[in-house]
Protein backbone atom coordinates (compact mmCIF):
# COMPACT_ATOMS: atom_id res chain seq x y z
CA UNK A 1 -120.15 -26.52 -43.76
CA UNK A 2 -118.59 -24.66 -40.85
CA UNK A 3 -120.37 -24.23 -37.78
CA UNK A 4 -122.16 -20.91 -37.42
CA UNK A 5 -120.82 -20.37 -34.04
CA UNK A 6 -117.41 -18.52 -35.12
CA UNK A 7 -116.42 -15.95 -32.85
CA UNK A 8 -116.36 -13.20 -36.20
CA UNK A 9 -115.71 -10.62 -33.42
CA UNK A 10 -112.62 -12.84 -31.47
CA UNK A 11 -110.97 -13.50 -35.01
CA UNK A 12 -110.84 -9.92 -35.90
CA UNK A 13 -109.54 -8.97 -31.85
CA UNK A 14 -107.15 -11.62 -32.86
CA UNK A 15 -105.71 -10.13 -35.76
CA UNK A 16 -105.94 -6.61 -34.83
CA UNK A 17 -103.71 -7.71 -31.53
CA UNK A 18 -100.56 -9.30 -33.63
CA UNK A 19 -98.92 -6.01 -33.94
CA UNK A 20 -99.89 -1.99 -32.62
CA UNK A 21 -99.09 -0.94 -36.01
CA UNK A 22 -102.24 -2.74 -37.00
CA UNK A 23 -105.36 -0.43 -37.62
CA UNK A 24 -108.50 -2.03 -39.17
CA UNK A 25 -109.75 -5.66 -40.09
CA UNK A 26 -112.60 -6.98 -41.77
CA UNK A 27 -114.26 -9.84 -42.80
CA UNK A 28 -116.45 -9.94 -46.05
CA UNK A 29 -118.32 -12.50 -47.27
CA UNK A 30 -118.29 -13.41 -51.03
CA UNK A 31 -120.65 -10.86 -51.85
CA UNK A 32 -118.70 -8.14 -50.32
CA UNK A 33 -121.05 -7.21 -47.05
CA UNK A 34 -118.71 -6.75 -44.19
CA UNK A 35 -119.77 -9.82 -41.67
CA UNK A 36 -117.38 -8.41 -38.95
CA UNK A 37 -114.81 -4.98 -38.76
CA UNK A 38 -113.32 -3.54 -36.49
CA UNK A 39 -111.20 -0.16 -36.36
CA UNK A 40 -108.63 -0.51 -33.80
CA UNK A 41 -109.25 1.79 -30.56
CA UNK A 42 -107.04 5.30 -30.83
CA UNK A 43 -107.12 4.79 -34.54
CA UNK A 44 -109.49 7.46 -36.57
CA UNK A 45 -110.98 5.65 -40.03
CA UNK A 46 -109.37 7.16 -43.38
CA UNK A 47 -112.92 5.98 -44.83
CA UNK A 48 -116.50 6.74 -43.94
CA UNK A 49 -118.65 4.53 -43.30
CA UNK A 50 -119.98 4.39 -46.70
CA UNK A 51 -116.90 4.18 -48.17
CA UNK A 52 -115.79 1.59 -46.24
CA UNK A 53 -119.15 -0.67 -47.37
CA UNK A 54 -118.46 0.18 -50.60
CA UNK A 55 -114.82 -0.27 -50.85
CA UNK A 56 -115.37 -4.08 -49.66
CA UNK A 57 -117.72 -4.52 -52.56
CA UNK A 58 -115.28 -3.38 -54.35
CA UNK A 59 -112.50 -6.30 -52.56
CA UNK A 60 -115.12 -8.89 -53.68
CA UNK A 61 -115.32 -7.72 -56.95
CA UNK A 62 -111.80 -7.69 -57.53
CA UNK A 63 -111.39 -11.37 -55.92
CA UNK A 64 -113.68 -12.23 -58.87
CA UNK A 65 -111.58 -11.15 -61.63
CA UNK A 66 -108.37 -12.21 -60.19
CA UNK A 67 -110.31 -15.63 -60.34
CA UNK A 68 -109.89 -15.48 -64.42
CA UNK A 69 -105.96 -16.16 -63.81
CA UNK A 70 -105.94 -19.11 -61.56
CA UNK A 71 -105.67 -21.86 -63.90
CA UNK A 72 -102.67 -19.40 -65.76
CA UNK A 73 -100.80 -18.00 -62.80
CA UNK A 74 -102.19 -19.74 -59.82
CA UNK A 75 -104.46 -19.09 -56.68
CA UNK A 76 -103.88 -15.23 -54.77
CA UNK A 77 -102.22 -16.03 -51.53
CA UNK A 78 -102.30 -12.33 -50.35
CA UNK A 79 -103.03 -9.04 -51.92
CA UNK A 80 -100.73 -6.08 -50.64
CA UNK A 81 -101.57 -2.06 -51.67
CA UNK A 82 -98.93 0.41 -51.01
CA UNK A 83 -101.00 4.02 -50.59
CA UNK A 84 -99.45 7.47 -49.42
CA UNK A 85 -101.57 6.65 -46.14
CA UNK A 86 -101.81 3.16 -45.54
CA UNK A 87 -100.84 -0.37 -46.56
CA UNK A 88 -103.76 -2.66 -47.06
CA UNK A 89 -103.79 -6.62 -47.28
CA UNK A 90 -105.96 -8.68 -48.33
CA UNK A 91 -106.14 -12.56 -47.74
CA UNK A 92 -108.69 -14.84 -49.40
CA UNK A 93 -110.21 -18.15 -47.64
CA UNK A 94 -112.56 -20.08 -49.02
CA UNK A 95 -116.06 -18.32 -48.28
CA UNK A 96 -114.43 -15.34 -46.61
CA UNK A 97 -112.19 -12.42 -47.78
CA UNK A 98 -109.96 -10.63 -44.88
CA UNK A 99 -109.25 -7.33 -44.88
CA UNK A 100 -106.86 -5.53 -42.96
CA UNK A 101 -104.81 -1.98 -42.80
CA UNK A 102 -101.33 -1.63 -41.37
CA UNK A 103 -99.30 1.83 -40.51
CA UNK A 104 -97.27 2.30 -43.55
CA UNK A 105 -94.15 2.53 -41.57
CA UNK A 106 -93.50 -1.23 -40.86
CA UNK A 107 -91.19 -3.07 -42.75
CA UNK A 108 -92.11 -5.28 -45.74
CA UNK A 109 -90.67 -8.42 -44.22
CA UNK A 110 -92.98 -7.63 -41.04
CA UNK A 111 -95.95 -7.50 -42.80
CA UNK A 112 -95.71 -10.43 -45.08
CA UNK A 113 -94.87 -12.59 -41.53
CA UNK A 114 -98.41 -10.70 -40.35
CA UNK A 115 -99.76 -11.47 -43.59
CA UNK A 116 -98.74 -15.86 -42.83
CA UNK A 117 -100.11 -15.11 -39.09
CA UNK A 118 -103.59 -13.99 -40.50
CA UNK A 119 -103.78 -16.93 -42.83
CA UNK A 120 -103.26 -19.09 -40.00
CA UNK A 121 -105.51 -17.32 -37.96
CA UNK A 122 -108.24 -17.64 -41.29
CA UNK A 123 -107.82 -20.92 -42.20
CA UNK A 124 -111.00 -22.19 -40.53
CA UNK A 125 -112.95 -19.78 -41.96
């Protein structure tokens, strides 16, 4: 098991810093409580507070039934939504999920290479 001593906090400063078009990350654990988030500074949350708790149940719960398709299709590597205000990722690691929103405005290419960066970033996890 990994060492409890994982800077949460530095892995989510971490990915919030690889671009300025980034604007929220998360952690959540398997369960879908939010170990670690952070909205980056200047940015205002689409979500309250609530809805933020509740829409990362909801990430877990979806990691779940994507499960079903593994042996068919293969593991997730990423999850990308496209919404009128936002595009949210999601990556998966083995006991964590990571969440993260990016200014709709950046090119695809860009964030798929974020998407890698945040994997590698993950990994340990």
């Amino acid at each position: 098991m990994a060492s409890a001593t994982v800077d949460l906090i530095g892995v989510v400063q971490k990915i919030l810093d690889l671009d300025s078009k980034m604007r929220f990350a998360a952690i959540i654990n398997l369960q879908g409580k939010i170990r670690e988030a952070i909205m980056k500074t200047g940015k205002t949350s689409l979500k309250s507070q609530k809805e933020e708790e509740h829409f990362c149940q909801q990430v877990a719960q979806r990691r779940k039934m994507r499960k079903e398709f593994d042996r068919s299709l293969g593991k997730v590597t990423y999850v990308h939504v496209e919404r009128e205000k936002v595009s949210q990722m999601v990556v998966y690691t083995s006991r964590n999920t990571i969440y993260f929103t990016i200014e709709r405005d950046m090119p695809i290419q860009k964030k798929i290479r974020i998407v890698e960066k945040v994997k590698k970033i993950t990994s340990t996890i």
